[in-house]
N, C-alpha and C. Protein backbone atom coordinates (compact mmCIF):
# COMPACT_ATOMS: atom_id res chain seq x y z
N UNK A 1 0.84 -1.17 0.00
CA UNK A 1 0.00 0.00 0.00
C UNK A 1 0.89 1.24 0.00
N UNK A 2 0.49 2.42 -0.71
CA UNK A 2 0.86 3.68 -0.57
C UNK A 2 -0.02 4.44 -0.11
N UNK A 3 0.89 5.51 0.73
CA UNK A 3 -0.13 6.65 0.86
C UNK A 3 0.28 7.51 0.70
N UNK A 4 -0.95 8.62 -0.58
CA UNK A 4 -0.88 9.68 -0.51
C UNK A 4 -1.43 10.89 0.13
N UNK A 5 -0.57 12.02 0.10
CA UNK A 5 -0.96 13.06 0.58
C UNK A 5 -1.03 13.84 -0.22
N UNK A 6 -2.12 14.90 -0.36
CA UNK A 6 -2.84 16.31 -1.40
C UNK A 6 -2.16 17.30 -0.15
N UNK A 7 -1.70 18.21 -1.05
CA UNK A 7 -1.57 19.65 -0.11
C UNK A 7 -1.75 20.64 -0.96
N UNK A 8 -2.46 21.89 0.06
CA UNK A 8 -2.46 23.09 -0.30
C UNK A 8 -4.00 22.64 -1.77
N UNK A 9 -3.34 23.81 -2.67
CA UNK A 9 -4.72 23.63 -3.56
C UNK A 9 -5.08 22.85 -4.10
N UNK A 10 -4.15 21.47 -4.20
CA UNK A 10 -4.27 20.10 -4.70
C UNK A 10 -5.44 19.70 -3.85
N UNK A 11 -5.26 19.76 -2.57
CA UNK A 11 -6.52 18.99 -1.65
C UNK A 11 -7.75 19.87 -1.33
N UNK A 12 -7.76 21.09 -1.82
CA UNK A 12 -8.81 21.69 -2.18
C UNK A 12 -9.69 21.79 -3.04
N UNK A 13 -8.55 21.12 -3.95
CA UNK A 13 -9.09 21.14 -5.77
C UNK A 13 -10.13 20.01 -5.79
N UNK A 14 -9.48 18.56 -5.08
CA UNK A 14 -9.91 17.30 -4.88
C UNK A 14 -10.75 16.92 -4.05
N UNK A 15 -10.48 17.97 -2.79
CA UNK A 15 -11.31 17.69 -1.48
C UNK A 15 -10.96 16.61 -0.75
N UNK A 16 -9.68 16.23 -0.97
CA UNK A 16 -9.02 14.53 -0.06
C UNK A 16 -8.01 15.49 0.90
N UNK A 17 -7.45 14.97 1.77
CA UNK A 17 -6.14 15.15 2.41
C UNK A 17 -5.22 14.06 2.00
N UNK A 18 -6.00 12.78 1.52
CA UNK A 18 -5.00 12.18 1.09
C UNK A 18 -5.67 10.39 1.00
N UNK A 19 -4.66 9.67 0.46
CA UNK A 19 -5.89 8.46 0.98
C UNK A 19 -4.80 7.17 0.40
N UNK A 20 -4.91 5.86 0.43
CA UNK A 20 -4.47 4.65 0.11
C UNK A 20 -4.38 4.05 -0.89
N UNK A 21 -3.41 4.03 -1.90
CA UNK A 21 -3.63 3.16 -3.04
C UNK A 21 -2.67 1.88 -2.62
N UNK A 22 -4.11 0.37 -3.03
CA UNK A 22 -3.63 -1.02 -2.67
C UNK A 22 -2.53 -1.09 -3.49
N UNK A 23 -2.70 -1.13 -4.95
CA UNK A 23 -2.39 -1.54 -6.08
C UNK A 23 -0.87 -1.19 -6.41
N UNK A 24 -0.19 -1.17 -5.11
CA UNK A 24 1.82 -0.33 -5.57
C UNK A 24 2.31 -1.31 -5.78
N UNK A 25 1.69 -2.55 -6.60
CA UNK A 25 3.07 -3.36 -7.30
C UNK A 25 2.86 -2.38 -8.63
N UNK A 26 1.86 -2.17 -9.08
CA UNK A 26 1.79 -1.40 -10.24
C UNK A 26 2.43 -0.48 -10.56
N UNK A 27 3.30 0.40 -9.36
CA UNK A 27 3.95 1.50 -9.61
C UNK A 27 5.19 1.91 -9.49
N UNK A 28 6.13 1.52 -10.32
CA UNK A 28 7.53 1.94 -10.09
C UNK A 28 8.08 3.45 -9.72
N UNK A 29 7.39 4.60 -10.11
CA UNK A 29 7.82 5.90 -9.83
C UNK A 29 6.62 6.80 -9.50
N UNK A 30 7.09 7.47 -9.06
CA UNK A 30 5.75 9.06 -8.52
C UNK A 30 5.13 9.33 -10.17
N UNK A 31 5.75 8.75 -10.72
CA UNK A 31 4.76 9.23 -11.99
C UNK A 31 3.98 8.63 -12.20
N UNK A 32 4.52 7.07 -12.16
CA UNK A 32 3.47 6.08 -12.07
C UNK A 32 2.25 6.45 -11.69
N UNK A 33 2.26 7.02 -10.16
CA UNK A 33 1.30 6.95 -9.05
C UNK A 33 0.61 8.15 -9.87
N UNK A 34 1.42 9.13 -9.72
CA UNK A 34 0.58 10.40 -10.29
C UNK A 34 -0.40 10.06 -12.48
N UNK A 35 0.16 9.44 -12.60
CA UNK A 35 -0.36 8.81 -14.17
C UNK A 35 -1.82 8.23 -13.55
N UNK A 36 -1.70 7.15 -12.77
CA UNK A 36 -2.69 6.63 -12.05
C UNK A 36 -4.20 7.59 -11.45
N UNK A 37 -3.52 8.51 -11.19
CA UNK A 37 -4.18 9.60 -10.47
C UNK A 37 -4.92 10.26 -11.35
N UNK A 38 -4.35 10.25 -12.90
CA UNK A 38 -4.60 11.71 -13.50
C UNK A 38 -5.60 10.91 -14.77
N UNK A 39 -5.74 9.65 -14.68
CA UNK A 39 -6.29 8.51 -15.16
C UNK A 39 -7.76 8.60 -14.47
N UNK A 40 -8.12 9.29 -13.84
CA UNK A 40 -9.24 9.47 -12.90
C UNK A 40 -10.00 10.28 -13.69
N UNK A 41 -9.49 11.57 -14.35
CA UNK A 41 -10.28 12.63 -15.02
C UNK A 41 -10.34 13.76 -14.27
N UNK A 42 -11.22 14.66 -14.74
CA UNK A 42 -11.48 16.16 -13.72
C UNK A 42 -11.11 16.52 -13.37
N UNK A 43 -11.57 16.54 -11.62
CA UNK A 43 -10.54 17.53 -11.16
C UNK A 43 -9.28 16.80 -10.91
N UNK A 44 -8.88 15.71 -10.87
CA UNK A 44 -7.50 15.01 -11.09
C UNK A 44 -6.61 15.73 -12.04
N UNK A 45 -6.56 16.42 -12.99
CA UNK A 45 -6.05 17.25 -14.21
C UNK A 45 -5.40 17.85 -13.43
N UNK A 46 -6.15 18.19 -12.25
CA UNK A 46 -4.23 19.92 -11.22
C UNK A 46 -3.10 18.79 -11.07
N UNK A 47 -3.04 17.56 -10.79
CA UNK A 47 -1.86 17.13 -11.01
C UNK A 47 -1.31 17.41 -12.49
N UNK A 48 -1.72 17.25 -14.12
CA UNK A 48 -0.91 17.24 -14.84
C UNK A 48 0.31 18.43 -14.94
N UNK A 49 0.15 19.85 -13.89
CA UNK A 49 1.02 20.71 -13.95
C UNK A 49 2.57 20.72 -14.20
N UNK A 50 3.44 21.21 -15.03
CA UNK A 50 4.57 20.90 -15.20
C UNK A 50 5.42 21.08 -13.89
N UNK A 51 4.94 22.60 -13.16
CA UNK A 51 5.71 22.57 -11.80
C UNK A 51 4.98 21.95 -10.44
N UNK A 52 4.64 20.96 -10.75
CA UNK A 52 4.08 20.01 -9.41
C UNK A 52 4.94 19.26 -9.05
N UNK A 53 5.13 19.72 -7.61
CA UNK A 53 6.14 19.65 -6.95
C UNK A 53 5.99 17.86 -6.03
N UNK A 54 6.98 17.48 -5.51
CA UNK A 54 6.26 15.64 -4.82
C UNK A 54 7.46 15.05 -4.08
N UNK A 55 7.02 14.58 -2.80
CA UNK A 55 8.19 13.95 -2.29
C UNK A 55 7.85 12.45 -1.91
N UNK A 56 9.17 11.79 -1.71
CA UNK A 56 8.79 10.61 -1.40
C UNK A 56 9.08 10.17 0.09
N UNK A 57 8.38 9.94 1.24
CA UNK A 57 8.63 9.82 2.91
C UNK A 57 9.28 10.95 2.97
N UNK A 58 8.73 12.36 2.45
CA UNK A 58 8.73 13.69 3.32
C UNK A 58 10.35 14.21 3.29
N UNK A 59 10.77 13.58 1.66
CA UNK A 59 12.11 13.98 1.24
C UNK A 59 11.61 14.57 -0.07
N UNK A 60 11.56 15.72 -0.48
CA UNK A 60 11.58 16.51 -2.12
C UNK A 60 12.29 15.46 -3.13
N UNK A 61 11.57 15.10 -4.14
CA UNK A 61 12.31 14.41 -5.30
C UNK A 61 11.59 14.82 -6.53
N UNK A 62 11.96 13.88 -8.23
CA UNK A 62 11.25 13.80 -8.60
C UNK A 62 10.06 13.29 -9.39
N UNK A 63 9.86 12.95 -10.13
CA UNK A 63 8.85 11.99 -10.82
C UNK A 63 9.12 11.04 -11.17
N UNK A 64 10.59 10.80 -11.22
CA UNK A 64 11.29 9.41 -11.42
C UNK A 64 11.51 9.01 -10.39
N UNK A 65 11.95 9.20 -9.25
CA UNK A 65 11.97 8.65 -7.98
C UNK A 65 11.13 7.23 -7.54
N UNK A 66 11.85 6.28 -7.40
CA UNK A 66 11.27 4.80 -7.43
C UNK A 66 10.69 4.99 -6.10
N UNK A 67 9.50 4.30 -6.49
CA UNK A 67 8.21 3.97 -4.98
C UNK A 67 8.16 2.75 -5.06
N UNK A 68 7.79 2.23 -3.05
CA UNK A 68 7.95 0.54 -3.43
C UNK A 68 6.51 0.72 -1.95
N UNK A 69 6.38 -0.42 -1.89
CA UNK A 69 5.28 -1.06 -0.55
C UNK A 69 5.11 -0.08 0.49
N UNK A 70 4.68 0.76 1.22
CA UNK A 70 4.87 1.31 2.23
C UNK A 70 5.09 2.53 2.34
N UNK A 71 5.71 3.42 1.23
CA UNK A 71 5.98 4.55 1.04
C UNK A 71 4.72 5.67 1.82
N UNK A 72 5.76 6.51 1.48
CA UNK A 72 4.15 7.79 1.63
C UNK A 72 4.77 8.68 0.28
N UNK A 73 4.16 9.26 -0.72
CA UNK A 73 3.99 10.13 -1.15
C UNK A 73 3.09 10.89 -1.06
N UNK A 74 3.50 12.55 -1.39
CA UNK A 74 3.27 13.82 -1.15
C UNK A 74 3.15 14.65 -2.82
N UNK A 75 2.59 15.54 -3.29
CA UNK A 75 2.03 16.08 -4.42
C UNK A 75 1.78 17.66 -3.52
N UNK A 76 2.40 18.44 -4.00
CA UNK A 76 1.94 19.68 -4.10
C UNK A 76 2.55 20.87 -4.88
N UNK A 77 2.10 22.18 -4.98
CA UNK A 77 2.03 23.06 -6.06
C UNK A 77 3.08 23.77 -5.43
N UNK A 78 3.96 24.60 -6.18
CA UNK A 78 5.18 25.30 -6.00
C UNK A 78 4.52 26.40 -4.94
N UNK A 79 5.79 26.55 -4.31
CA UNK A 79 5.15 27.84 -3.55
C UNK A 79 5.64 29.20 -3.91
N UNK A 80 5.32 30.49 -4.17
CA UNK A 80 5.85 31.74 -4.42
C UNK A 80 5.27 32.74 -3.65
N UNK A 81 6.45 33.45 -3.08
CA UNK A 81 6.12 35.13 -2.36
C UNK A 81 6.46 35.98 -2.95
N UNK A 82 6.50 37.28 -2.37
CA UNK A 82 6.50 38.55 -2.62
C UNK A 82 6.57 39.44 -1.74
């Protein structure tokens, strides 16, 4: 099992904080997972963003980053100030 986490306008967009996918033999990388995700339709689409940002156990990586049994991944949108 994996779990993900939505942050910021991702989990607003979606309305999850986050939730369990059984199915992580299926997924070799955060893209995987996120392909999976975006395979859903609608509002799933704020993931296709080029700067969507994702870590894997609460370390920044990126879409290639190999996921295995147990993980946690994380998905969220760049941040910018002013």
């Amino acid at each position: 099992m994996i779990r993900v986490q939505y942050f910021a306008r991702y989990r607003e967009a979606l309305g999850l904080d986050g939730e369990q996918l059984s199915n992580s033999e299926d997924f070799s990388t955060l893209n995987d997972v996120r392909e999976f995700l975006l395979a859903r339709g609608g509002a799933w689409q704020v993931l296709a963003e080029q700067n969507l940002m994702c870590a894997r156990n609460q370390e920044l990586c990126s879409l290639d980053e190999a996921v295995a049994e147990g993980d946690e991944v994380a998905f969220f949108p760049t941040v910018t100030g002013g």
